[in-house]
Structure formats: structure tokens, C-alpha cells
ModelCIF file with pLDDT and N, C-alpha, C, O atoms, coordinates in Angstrom:
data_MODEL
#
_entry.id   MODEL 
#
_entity.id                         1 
_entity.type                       polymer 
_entity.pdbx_number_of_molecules   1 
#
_entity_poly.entity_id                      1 
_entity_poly.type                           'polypeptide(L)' 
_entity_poly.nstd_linkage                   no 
_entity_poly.nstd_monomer                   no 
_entity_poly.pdbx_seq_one_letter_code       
;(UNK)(UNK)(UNK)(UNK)(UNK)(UNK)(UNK)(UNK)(UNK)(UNK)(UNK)(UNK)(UNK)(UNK)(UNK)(UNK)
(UNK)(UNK)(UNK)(UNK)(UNK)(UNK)(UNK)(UNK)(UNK)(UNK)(UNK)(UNK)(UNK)(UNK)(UNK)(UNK)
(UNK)(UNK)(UNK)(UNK)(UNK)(UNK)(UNK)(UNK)(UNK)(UNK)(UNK)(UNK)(UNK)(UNK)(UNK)(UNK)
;
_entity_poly.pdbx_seq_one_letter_code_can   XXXXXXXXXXXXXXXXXXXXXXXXXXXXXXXXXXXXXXXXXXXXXXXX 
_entity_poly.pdbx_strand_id                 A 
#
loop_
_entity_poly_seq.entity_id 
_entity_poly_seq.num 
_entity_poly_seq.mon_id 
_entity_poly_seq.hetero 
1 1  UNK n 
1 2  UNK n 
1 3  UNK n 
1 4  UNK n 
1 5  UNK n 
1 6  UNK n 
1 7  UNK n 
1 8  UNK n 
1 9  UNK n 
1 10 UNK n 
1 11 UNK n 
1 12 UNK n 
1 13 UNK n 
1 14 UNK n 
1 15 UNK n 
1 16 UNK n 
1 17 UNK n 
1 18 UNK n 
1 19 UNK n 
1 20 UNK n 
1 21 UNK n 
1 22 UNK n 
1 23 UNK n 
1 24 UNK n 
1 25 UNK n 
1 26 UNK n 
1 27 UNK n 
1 28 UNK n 
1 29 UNK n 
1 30 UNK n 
1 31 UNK n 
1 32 UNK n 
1 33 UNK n 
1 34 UNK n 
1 35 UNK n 
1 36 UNK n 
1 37 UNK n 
1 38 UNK n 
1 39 UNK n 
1 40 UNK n 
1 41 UNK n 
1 42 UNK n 
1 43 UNK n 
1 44 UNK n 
1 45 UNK n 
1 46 UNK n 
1 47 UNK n 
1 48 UNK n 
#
_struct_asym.id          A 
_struct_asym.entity_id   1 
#
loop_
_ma_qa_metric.id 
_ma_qa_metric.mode 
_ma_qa_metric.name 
_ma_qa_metric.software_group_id 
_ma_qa_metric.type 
1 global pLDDT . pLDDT 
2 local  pLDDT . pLDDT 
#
_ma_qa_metric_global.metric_id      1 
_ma_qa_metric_global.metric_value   82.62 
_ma_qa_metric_global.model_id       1 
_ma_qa_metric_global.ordinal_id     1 
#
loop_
_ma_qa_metric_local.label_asym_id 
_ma_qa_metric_local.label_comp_id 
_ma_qa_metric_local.label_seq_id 
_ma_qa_metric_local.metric_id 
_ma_qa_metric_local.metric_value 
_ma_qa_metric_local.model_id 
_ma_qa_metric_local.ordinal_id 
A UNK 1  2 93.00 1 1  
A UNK 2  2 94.00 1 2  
A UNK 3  2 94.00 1 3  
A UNK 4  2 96.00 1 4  
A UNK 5  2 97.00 1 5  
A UNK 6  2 97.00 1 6  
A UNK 7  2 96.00 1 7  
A UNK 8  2 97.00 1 8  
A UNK 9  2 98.00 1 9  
A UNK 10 2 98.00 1 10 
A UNK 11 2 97.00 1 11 
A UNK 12 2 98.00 1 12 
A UNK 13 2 98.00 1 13 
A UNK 14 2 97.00 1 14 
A UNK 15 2 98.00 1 15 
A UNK 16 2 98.00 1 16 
A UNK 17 2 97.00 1 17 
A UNK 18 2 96.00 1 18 
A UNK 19 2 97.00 1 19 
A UNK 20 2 97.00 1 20 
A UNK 21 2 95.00 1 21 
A UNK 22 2 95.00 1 22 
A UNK 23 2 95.00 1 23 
A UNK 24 2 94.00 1 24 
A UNK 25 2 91.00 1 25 
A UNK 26 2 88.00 1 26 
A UNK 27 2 88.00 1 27 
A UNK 28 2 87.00 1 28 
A UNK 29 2 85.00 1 29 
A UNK 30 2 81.00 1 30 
A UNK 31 2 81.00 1 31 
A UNK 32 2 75.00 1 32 
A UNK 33 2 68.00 1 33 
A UNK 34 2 57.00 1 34 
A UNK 35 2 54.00 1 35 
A UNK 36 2 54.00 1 36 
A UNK 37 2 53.00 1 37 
A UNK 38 2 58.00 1 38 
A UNK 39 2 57.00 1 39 
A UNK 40 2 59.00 1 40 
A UNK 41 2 62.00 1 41 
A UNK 42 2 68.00 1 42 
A UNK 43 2 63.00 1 43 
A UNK 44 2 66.00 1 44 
A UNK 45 2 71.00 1 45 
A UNK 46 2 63.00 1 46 
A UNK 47 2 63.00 1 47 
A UNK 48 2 62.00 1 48 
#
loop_
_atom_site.group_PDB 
_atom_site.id 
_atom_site.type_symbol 
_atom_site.label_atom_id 
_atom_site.label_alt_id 
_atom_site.label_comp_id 
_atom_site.label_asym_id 
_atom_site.label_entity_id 
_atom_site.label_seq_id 
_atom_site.pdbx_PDB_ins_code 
_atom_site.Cartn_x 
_atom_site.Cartn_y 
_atom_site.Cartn_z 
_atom_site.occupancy 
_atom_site.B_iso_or_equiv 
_atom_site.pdbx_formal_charge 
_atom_site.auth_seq_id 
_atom_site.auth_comp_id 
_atom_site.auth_asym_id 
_atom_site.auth_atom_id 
_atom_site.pdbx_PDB_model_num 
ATOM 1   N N  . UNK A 1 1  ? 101.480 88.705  124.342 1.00 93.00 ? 1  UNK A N  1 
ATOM 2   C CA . UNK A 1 1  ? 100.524 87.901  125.104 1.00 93.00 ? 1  UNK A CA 1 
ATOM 3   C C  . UNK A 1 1  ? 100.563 88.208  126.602 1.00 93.00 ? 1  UNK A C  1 
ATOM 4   O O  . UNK A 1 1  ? 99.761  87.776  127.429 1.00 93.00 ? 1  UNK A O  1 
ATOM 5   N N  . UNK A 1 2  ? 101.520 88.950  126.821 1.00 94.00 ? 2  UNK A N  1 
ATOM 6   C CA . UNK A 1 2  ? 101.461 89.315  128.441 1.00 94.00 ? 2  UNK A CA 1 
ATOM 7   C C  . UNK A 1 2  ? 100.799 90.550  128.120 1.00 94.00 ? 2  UNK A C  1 
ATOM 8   O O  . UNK A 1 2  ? 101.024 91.077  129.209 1.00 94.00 ? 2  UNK A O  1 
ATOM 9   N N  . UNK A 1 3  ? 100.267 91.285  127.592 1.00 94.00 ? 3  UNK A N  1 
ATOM 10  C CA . UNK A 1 3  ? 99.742  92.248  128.456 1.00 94.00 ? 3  UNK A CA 1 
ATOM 11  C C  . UNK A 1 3  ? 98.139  91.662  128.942 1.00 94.00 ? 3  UNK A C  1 
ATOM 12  O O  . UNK A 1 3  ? 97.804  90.507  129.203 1.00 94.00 ? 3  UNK A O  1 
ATOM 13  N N  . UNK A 1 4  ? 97.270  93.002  128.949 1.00 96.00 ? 4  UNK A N  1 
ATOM 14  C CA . UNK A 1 4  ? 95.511  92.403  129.412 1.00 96.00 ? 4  UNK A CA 1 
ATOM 15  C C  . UNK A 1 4  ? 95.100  92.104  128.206 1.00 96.00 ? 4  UNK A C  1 
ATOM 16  O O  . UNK A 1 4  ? 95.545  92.524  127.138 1.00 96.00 ? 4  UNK A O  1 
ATOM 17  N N  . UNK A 1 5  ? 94.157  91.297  128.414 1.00 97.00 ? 5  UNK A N  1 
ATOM 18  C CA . UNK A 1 5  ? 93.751  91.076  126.988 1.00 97.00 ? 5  UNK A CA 1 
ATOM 19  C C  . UNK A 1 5  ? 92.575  92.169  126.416 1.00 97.00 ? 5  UNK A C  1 
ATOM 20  O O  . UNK A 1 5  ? 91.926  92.088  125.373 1.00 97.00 ? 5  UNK A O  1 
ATOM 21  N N  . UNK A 1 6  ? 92.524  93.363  127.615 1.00 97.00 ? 6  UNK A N  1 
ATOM 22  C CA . UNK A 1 6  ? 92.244  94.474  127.280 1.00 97.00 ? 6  UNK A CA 1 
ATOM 23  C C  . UNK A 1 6  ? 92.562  94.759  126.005 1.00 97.00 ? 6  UNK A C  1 
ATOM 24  O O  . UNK A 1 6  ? 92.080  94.580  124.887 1.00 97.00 ? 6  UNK A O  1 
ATOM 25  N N  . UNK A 1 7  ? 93.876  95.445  126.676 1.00 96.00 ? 7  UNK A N  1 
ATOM 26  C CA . UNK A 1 7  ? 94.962  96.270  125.308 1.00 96.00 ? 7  UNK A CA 1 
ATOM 27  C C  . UNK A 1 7  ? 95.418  95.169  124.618 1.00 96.00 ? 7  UNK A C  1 
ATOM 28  O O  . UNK A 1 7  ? 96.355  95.448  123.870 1.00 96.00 ? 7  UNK A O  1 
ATOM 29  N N  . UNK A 1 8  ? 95.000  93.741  124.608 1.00 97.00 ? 8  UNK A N  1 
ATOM 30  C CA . UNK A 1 8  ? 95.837  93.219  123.255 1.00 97.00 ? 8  UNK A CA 1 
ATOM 31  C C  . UNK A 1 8  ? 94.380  93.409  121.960 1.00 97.00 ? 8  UNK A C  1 
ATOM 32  O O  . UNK A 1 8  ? 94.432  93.314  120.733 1.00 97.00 ? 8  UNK A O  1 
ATOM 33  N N  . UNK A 1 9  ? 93.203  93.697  122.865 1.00 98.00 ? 9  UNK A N  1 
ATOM 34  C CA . UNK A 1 9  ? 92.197  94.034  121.471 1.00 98.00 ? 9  UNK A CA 1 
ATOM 35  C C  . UNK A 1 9  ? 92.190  94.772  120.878 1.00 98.00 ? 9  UNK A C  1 
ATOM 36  O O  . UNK A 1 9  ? 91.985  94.825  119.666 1.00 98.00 ? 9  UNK A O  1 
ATOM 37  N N  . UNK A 1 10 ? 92.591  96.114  122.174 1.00 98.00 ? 10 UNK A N  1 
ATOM 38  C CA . UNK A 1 10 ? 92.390  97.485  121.395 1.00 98.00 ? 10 UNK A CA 1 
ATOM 39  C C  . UNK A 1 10 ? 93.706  97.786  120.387 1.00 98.00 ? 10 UNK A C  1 
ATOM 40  O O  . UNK A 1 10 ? 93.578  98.499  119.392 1.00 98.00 ? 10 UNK A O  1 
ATOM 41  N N  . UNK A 1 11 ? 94.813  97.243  120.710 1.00 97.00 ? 11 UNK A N  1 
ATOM 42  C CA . UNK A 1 11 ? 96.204  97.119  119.848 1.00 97.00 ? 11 UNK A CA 1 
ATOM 43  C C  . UNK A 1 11 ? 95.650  96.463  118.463 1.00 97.00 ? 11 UNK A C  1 
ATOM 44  O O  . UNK A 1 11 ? 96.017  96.945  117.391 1.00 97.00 ? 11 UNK A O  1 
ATOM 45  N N  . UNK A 1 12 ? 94.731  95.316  118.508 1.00 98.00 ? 12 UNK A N  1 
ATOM 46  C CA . UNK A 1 12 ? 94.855  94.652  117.632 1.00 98.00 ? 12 UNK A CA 1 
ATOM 47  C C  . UNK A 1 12 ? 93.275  95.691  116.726 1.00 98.00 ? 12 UNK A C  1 
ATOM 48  O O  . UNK A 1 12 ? 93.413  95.613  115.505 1.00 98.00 ? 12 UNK A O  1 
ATOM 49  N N  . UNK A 1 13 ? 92.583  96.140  116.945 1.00 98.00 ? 13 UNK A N  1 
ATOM 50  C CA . UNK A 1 13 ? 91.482  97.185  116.248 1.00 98.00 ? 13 UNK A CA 1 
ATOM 51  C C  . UNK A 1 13 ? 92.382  98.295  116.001 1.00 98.00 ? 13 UNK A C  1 
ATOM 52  O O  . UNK A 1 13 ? 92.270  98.836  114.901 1.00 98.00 ? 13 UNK A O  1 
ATOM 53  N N  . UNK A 1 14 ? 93.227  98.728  116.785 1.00 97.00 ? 14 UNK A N  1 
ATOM 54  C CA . UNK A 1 14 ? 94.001  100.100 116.201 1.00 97.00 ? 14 UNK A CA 1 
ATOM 55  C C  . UNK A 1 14 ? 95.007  99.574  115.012 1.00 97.00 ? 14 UNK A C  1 
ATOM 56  O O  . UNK A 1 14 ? 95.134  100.503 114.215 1.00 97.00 ? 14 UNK A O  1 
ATOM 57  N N  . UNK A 1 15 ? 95.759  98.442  114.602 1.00 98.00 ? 15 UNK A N  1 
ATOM 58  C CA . UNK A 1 15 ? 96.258  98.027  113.669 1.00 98.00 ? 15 UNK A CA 1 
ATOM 59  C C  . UNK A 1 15 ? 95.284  97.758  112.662 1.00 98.00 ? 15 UNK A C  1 
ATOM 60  O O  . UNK A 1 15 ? 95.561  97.977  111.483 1.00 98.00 ? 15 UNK A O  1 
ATOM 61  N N  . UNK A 1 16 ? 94.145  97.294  113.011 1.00 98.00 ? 16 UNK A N  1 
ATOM 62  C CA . UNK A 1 16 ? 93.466  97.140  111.775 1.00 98.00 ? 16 UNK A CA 1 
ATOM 63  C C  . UNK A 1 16 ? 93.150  98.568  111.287 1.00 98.00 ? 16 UNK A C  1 
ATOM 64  O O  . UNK A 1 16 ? 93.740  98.995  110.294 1.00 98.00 ? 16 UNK A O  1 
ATOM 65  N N  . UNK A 1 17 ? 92.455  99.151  111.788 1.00 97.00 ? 17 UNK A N  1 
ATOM 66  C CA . UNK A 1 17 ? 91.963  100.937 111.458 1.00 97.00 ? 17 UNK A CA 1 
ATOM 67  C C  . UNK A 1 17 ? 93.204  101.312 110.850 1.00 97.00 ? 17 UNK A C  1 
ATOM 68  O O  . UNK A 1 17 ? 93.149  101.877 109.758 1.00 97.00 ? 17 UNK A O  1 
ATOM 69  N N  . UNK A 1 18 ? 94.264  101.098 111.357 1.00 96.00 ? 18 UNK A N  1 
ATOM 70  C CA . UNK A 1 18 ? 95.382  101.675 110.468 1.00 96.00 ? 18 UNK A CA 1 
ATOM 71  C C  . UNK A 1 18 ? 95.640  101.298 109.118 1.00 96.00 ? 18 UNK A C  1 
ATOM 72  O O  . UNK A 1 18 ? 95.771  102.094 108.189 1.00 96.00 ? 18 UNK A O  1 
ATOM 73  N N  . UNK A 1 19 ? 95.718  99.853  109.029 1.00 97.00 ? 19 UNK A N  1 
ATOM 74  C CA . UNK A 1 19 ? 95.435  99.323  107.936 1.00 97.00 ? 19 UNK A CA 1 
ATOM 75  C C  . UNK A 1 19 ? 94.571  99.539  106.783 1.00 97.00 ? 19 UNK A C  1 
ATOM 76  O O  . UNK A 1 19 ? 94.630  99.399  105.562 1.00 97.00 ? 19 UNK A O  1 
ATOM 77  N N  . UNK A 1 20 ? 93.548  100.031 107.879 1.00 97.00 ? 20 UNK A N  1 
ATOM 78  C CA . UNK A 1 20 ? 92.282  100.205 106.260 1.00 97.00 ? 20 UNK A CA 1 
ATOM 79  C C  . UNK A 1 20 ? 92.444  101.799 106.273 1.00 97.00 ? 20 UNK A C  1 
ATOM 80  O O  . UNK A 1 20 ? 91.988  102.235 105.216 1.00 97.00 ? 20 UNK A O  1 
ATOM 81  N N  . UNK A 1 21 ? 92.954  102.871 107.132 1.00 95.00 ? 21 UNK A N  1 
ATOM 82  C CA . UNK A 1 21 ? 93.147  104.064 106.863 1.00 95.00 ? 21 UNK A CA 1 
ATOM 83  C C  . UNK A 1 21 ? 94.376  104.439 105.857 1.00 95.00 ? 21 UNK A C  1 
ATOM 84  O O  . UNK A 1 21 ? 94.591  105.540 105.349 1.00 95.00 ? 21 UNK A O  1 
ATOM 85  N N  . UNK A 1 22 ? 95.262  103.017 105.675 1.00 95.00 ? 22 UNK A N  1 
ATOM 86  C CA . UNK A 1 22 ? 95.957  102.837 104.982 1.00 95.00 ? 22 UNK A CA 1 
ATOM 87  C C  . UNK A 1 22 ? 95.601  102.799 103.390 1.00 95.00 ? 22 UNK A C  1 
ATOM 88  O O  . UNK A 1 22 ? 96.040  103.521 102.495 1.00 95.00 ? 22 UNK A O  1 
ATOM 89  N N  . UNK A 1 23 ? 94.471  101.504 103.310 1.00 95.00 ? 23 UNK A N  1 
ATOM 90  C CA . UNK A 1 23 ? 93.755  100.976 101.947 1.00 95.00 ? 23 UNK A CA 1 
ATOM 91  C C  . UNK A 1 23 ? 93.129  102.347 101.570 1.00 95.00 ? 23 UNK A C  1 
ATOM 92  O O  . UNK A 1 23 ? 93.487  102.748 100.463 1.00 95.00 ? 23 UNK A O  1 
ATOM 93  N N  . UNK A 1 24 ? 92.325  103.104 102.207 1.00 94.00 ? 24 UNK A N  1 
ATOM 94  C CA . UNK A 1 24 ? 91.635  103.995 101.627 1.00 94.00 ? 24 UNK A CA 1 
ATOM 95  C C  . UNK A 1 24 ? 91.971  105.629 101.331 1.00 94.00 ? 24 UNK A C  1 
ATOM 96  O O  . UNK A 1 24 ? 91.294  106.508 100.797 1.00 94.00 ? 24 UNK A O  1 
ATOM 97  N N  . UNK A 1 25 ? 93.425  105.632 101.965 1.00 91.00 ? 25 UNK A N  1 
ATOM 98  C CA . UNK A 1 25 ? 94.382  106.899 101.311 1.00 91.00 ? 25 UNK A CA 1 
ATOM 99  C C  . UNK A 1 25 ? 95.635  106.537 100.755 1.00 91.00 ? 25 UNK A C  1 
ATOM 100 O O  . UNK A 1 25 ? 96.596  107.195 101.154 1.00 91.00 ? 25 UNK A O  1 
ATOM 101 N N  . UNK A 1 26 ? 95.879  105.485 99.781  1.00 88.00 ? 26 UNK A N  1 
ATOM 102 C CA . UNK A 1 26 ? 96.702  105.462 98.989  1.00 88.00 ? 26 UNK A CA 1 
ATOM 103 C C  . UNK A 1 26 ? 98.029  104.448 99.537  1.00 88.00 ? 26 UNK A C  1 
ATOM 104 O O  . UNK A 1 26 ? 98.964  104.204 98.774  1.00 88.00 ? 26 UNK A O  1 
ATOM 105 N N  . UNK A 1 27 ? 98.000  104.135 100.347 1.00 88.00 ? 27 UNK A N  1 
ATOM 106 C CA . UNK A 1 27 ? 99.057  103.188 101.122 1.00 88.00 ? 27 UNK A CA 1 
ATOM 107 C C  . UNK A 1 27 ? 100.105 104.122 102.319 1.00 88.00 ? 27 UNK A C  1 
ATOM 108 O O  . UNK A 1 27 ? 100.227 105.337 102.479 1.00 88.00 ? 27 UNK A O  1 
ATOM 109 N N  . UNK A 1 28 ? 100.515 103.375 102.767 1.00 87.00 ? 28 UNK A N  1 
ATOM 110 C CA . UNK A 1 28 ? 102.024 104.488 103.667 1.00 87.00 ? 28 UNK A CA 1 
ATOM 111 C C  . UNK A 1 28 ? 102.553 104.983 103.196 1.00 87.00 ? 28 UNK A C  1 
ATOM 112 O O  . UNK A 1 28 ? 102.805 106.064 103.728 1.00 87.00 ? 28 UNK A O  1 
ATOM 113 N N  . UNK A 1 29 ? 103.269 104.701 101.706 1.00 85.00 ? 29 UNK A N  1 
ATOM 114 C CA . UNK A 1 29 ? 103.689 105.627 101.091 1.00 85.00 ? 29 UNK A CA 1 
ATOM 115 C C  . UNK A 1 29 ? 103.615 106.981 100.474 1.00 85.00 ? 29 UNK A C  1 
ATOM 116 O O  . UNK A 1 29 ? 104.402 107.857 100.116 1.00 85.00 ? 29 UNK A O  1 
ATOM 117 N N  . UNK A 1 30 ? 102.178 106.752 100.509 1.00 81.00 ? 30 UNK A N  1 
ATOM 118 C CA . UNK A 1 30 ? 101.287 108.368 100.242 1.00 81.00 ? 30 UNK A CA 1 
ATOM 119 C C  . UNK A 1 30 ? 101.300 109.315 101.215 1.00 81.00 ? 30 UNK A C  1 
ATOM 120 O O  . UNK A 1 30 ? 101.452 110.531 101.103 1.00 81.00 ? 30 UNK A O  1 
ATOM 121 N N  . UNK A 1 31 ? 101.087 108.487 102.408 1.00 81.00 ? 31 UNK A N  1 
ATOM 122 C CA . UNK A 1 31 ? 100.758 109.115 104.096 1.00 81.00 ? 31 UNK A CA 1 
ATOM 123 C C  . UNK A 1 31 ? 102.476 109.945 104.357 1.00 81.00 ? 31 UNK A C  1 
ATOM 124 O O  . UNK A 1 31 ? 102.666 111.117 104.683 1.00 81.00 ? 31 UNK A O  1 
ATOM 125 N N  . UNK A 1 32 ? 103.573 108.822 104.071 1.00 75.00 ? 32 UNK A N  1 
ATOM 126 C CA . UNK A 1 32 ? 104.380 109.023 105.081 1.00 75.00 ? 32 UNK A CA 1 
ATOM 127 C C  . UNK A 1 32 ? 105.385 109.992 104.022 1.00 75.00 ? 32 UNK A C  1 
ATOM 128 O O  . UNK A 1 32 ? 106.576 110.163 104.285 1.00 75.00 ? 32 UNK A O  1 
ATOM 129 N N  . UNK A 1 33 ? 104.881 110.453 103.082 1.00 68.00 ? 33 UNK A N  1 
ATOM 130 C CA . UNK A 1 33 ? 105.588 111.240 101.991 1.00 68.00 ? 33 UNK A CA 1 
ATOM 131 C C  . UNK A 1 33 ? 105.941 112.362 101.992 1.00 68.00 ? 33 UNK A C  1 
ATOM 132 O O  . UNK A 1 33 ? 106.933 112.882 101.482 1.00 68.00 ? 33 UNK A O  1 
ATOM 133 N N  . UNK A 1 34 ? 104.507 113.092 103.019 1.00 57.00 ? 34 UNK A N  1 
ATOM 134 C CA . UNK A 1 34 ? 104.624 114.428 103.606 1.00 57.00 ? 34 UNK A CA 1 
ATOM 135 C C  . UNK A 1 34 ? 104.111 115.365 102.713 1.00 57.00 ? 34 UNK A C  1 
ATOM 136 O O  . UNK A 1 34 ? 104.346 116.563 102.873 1.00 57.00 ? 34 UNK A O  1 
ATOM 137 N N  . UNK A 1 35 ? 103.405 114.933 101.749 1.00 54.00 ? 35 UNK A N  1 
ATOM 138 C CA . UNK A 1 35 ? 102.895 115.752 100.905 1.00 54.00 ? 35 UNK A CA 1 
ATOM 139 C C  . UNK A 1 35 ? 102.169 116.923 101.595 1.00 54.00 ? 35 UNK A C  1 
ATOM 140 O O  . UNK A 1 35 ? 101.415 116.634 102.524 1.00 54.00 ? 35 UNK A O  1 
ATOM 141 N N  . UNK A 1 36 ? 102.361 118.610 101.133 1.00 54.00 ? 36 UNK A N  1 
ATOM 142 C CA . UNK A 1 36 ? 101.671 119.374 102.124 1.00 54.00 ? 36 UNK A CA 1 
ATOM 143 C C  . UNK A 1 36 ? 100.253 120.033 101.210 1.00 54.00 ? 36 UNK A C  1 
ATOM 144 O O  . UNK A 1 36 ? 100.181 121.249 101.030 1.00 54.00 ? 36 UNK A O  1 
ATOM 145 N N  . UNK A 1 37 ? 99.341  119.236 100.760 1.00 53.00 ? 37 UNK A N  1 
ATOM 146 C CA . UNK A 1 37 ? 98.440  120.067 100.103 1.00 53.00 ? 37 UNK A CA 1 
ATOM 147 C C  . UNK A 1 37 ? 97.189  121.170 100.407 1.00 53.00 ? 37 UNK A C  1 
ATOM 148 O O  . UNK A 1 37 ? 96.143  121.380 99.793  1.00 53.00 ? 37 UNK A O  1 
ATOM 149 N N  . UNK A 1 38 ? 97.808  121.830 101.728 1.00 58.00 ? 38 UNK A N  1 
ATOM 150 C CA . UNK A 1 38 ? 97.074  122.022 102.446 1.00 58.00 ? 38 UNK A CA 1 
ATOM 151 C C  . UNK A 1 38 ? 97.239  124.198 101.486 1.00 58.00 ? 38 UNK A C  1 
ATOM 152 O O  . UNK A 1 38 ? 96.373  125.054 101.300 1.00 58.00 ? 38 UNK A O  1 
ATOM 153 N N  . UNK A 1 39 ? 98.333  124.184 101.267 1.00 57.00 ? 39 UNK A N  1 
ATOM 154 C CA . UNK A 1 39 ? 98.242  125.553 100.462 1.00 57.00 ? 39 UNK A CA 1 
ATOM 155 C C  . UNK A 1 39 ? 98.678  125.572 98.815  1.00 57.00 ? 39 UNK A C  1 
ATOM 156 O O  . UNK A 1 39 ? 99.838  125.251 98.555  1.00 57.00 ? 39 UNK A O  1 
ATOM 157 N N  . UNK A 1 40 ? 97.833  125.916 97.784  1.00 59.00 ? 40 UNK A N  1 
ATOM 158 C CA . UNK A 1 40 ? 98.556  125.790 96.725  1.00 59.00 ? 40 UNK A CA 1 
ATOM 159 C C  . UNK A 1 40 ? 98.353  126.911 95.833  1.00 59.00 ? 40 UNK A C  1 
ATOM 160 O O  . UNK A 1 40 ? 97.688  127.894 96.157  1.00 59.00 ? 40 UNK A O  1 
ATOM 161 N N  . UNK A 1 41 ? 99.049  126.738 94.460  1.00 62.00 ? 41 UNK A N  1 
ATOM 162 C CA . UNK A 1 41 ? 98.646  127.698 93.921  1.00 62.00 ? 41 UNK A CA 1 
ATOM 163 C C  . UNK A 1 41 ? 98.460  127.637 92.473  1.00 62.00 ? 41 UNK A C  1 
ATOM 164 O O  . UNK A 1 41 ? 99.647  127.804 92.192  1.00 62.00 ? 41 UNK A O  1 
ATOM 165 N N  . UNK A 1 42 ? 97.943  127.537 91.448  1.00 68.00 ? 42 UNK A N  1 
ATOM 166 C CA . UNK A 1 42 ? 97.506  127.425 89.656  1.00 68.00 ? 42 UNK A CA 1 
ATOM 167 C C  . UNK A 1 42 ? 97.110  128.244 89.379  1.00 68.00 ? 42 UNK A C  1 
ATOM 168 O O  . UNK A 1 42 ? 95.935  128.472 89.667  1.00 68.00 ? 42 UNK A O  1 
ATOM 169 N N  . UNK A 1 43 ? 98.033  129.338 88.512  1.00 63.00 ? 43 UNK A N  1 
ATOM 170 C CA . UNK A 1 43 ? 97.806  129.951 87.992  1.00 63.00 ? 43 UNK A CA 1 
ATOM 171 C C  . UNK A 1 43 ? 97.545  131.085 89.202  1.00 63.00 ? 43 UNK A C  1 
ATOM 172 O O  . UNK A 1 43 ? 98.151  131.065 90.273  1.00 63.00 ? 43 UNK A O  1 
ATOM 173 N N  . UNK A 1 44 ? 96.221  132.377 88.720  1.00 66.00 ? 44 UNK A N  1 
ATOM 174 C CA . UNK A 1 44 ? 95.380  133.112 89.828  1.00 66.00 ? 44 UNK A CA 1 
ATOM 175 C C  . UNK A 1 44 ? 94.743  132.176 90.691  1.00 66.00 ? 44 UNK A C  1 
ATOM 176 O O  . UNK A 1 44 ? 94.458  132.780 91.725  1.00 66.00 ? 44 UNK A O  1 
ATOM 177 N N  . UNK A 1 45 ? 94.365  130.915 90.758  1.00 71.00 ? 45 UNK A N  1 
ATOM 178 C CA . UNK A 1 45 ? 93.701  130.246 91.694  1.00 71.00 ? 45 UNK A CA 1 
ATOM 179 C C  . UNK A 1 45 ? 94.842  129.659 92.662  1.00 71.00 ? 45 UNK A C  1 
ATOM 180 O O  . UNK A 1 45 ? 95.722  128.812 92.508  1.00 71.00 ? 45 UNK A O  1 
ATOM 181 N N  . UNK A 1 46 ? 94.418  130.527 93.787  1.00 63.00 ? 46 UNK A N  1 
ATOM 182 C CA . UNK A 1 46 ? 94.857  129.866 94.799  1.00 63.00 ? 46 UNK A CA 1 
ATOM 183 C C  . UNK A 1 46 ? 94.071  128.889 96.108  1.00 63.00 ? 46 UNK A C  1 
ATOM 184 O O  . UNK A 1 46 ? 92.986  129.292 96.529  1.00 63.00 ? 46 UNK A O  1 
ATOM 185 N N  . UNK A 1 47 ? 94.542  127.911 96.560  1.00 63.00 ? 47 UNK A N  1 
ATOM 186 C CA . UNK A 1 47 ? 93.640  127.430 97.621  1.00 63.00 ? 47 UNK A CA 1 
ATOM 187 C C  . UNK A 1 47 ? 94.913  127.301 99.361  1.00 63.00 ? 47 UNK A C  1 
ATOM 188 O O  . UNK A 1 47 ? 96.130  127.145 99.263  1.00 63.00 ? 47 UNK A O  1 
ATOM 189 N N  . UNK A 1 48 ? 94.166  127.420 100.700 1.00 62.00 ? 48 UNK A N  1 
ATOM 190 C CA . UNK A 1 48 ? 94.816  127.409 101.696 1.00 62.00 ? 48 UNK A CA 1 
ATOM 191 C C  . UNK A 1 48 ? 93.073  126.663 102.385 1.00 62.00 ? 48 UNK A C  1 
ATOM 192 O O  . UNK A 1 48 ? 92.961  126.352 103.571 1.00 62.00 ? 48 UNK A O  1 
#
């Protein structure tokens, strides 16, 4: 409550966005897992 009530909105919209960036990729646990699916490979199909 001490800061401006600037940054106590934008604190309080960036917790929410987190929250629902949360709901809509699987929870923190998905996020903070580190999964790297960014290169893979099946079989001859590969993706990067």
C-alpha cells in the first residue's frame, strides 16, 4: 500500500495476466518444468 497507486495497478494486472497465462498453458508446473520442445525428433521427422 505504500507504493503509487500507479504501480499497485499495474502489479496487480501483471499478476492477473500471469495468472491467466497460467490457466491457458497448463499451470506453473508445465511453464516452470523447462520442457524444451523447441527441437525434436520421430522417427525421419524432425522439427527445430
Amino acid at each position: 500500500e505504500e507504493f503509487a497507486s500507479f504501480i499497485q495497478k499495474q502489479v496487480k494486472k501483471a499478476t492477473a495476466a500471469q495468472v491467466e497465462f497460467y490457466v491457458v498453458n497448463g499451470g506453473p508446473e508445465q511453464l516452470d518444468a523447462g520442457e524444451d520442445y523447441s527441437n525434436f525428433a520421430i522417427g525421419s521427422f524432425q522439427y527445430s
